[in-house]
C-alpha atoms as a PDB file:
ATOM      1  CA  UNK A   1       0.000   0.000   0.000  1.00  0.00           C
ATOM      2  CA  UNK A   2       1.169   3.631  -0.739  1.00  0.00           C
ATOM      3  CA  UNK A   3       1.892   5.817   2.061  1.00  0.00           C
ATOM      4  CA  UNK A   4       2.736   8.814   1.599  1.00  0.00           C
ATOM      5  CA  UNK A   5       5.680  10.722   3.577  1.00  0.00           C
ATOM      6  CA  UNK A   6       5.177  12.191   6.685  1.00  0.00           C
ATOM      7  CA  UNK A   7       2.056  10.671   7.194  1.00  0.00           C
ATOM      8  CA  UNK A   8       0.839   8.232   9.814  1.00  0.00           C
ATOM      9  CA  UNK A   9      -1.343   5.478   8.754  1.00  0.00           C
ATOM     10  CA  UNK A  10      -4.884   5.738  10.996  1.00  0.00           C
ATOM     11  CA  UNK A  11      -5.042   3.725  14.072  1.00  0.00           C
ATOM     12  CA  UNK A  12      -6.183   0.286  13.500  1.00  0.00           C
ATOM     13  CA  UNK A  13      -8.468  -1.956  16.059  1.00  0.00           C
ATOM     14  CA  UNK A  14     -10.211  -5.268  15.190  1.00  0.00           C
ATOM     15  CA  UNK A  15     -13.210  -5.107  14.272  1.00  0.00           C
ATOM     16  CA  UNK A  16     -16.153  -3.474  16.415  1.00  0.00           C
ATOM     17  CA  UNK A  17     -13.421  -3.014  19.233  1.00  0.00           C
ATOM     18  CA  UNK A  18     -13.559   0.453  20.341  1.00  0.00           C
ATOM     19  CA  UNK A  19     -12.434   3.452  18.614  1.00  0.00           C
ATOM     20  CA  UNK A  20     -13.281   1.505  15.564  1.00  0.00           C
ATOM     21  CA  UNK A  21     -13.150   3.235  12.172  1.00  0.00           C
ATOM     22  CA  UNK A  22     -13.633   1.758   8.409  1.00  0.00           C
ATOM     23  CA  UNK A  23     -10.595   1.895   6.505  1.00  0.00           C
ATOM     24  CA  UNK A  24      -9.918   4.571   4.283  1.00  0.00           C
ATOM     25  CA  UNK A  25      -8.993   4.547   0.268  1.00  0.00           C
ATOM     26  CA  UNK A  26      -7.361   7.440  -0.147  1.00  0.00           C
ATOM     27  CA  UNK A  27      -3.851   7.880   1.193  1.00  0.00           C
ATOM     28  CA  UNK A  28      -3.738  11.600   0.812  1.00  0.00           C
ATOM     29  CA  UNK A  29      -6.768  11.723   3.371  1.00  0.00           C
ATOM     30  CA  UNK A  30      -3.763  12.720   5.985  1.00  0.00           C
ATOM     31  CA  UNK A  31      -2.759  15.499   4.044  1.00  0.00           C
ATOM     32  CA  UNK A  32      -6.346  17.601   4.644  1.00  0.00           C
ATOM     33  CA  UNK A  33      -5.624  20.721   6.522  1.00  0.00           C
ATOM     34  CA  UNK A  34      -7.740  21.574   9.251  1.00  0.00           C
ATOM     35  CA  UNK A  35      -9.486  25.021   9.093  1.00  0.00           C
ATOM     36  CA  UNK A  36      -7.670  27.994  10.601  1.00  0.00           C
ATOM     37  CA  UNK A  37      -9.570  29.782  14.045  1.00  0.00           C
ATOM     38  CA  UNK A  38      -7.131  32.743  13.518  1.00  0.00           C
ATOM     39  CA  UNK A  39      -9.262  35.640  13.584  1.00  0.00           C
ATOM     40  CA  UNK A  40      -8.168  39.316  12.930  1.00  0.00           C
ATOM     41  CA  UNK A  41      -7.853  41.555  15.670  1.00  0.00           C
ATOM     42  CA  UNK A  42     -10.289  44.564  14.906  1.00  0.00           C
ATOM     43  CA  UNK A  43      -7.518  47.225  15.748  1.00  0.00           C
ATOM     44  CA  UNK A  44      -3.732  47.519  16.003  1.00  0.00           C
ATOM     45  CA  UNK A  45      -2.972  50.895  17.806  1.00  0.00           C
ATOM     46  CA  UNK A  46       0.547  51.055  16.083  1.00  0.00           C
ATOM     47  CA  UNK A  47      -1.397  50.541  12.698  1.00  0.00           C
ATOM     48  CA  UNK A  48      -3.917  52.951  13.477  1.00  0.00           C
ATOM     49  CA  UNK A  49      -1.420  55.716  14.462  1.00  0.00           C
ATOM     50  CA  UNK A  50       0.578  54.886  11.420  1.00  0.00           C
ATOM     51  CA  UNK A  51      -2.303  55.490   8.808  1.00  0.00           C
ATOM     52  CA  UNK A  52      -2.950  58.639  10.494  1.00  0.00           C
ATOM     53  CA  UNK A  53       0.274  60.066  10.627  1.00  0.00           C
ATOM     54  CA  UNK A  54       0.602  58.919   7.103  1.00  0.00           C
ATOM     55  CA  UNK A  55      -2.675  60.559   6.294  1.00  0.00           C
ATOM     56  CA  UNK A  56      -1.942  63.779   7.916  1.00  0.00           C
ATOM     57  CA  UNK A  57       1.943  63.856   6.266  1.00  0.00           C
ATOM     58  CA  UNK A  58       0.497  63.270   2.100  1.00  0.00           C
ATOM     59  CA  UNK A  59      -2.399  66.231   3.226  1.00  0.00           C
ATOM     60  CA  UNK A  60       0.186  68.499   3.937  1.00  0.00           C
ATOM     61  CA  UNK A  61       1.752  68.268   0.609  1.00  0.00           C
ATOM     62  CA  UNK A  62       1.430  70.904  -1.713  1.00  0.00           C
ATOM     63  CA  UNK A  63       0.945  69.218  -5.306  1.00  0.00           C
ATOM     64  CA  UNK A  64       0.498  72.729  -7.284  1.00  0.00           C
ATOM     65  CA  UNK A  65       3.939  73.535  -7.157  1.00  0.00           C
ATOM     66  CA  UNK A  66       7.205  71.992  -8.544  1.00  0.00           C
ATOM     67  CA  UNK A  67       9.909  70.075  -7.159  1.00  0.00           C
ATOM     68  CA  UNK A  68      13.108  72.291  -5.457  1.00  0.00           C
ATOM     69  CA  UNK A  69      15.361  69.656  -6.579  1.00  0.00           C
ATOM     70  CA  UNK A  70      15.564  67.219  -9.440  1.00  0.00           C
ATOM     71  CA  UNK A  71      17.541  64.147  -9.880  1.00  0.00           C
ATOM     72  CA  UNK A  72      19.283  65.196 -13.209  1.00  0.00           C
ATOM     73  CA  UNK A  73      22.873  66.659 -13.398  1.00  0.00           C
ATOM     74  CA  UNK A  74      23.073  70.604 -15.043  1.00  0.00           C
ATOM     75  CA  UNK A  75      24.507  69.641 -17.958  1.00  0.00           C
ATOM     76  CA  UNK A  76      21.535  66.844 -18.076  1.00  0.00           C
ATOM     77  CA  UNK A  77      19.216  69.296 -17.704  1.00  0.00           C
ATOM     78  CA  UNK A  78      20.785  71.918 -20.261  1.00  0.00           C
ATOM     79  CA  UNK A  79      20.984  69.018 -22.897  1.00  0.00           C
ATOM     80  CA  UNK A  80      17.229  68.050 -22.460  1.00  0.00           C
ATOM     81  CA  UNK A  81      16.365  71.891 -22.978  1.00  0.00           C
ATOM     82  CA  UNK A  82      18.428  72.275 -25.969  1.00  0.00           C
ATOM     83  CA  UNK A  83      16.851  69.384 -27.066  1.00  0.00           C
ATOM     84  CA  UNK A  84      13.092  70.162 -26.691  1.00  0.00           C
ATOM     85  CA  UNK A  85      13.319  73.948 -28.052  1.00  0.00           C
ATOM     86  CA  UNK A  86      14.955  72.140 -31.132  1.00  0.00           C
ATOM     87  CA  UNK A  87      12.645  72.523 -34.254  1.00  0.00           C
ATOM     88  CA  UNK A  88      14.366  69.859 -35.899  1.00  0.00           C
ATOM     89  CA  UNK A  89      13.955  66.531 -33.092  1.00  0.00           C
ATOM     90  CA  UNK A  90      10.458  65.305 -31.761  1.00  0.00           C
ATOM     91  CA  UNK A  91      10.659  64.424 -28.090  1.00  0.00           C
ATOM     92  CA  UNK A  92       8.201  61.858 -26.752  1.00  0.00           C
ATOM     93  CA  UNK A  93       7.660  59.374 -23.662  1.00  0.00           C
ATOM     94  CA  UNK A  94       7.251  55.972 -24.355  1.00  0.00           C
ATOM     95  CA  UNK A  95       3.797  54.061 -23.727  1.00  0.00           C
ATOM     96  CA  UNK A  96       5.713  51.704 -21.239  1.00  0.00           C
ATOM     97  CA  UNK A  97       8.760  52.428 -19.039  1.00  0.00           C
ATOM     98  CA  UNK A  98       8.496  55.994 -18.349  1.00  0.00           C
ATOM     99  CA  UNK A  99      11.874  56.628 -21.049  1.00  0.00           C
ATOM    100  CA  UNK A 100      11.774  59.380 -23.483  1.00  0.00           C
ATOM    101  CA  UNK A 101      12.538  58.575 -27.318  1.00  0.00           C
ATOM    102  CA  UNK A 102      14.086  60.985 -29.212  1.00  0.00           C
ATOM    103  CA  UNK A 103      13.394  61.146 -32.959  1.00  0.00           C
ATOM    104  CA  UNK A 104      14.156  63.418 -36.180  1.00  0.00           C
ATOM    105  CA  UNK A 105      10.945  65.341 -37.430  1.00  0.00           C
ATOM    106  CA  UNK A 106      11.019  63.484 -40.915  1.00  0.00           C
ATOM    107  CA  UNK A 107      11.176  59.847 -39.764  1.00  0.00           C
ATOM    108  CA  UNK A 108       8.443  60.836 -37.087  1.00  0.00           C
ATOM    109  CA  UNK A 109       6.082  61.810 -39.505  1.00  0.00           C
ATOM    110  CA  UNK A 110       7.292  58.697 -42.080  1.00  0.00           C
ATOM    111  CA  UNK A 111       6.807  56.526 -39.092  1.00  0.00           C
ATOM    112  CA  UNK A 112       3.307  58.105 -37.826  1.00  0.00           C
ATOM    113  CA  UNK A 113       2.173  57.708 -42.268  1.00  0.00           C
ATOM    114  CA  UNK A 114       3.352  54.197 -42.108  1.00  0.00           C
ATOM    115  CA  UNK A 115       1.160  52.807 -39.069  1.00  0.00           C
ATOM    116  CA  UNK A 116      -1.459  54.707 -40.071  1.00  0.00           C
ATOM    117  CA  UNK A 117      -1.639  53.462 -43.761  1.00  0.00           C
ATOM    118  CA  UNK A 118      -1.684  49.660 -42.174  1.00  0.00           C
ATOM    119  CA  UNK A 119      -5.311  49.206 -43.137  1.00  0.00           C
ATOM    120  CA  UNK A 120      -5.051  45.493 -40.656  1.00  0.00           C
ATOM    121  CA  UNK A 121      -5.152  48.097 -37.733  1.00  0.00           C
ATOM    122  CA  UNK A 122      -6.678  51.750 -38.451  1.00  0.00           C
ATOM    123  CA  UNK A 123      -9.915  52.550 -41.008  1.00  0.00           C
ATOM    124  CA  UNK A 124      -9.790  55.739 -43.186  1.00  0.00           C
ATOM    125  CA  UNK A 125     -12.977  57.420 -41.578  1.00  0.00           C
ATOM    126  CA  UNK A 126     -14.750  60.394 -44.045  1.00  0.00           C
ATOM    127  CA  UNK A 127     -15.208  62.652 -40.955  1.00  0.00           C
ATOM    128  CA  UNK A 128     -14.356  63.547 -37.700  1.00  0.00           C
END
């Protein structure tokens, strides 16, 4: 007969001595976890006094107005500039990933006419 590991076979007594029970098939019966009786406590006060000192800290912050500091160098920042008042690139941010892709205006607009000529994924529409 299979047993599996760790388990105990059930206690076996002859027939209609006491404690008697029929034999089982199934060797994984062991295995059956018994329900939990771990409830939740209703409150933690540490919990509690962290979400409201976390509460009261994000409602004190002021949204409206811009960061003091940013975590790009100068010369970062002076590149990025240069970059964006150029005519001549197209700046973007990617759909996934949070990068930003830099591309020349012509293959921007050769790239933008070739997805939307794929008839597979877009429909000429007469109007708006």
């Amino acid at each position: 007969m299979f047993k599996p590991r760790g388990c105990r076979l059930p206690k076996q007594t002859p027939q209609g001595g006491k404690n008697s029970s029929p034999p089982t098939d199934d060797p994984f019966s062991c295995l059956q976890r018994t329900p939990s009786t771990w409830t939740h406590p209703r409150s933690l006060p540490a919990l509690e006094l962290f979400i409201q000192n976390s509460r009261l800290d994000i409602n004190r912050l002021d949204f409206s107005t811009p960061l003091s500091y940013s975590n790009r160098s100068s010369s970062e920042r002076t590149a990025i500039d240069s970059l964006g008042n150029n005519p001549d690139w197209v700046i973007k941010p990617t759909d996934k990933g949070g990068a930003l892709v830099v591309w020349r205006v012509d293959l921007y607009k050769a790239e933008a006419a070739r997805q939307l000529s794929d008839t597979s994924s877009y429909i000429p529409q007469d109007h708006d």
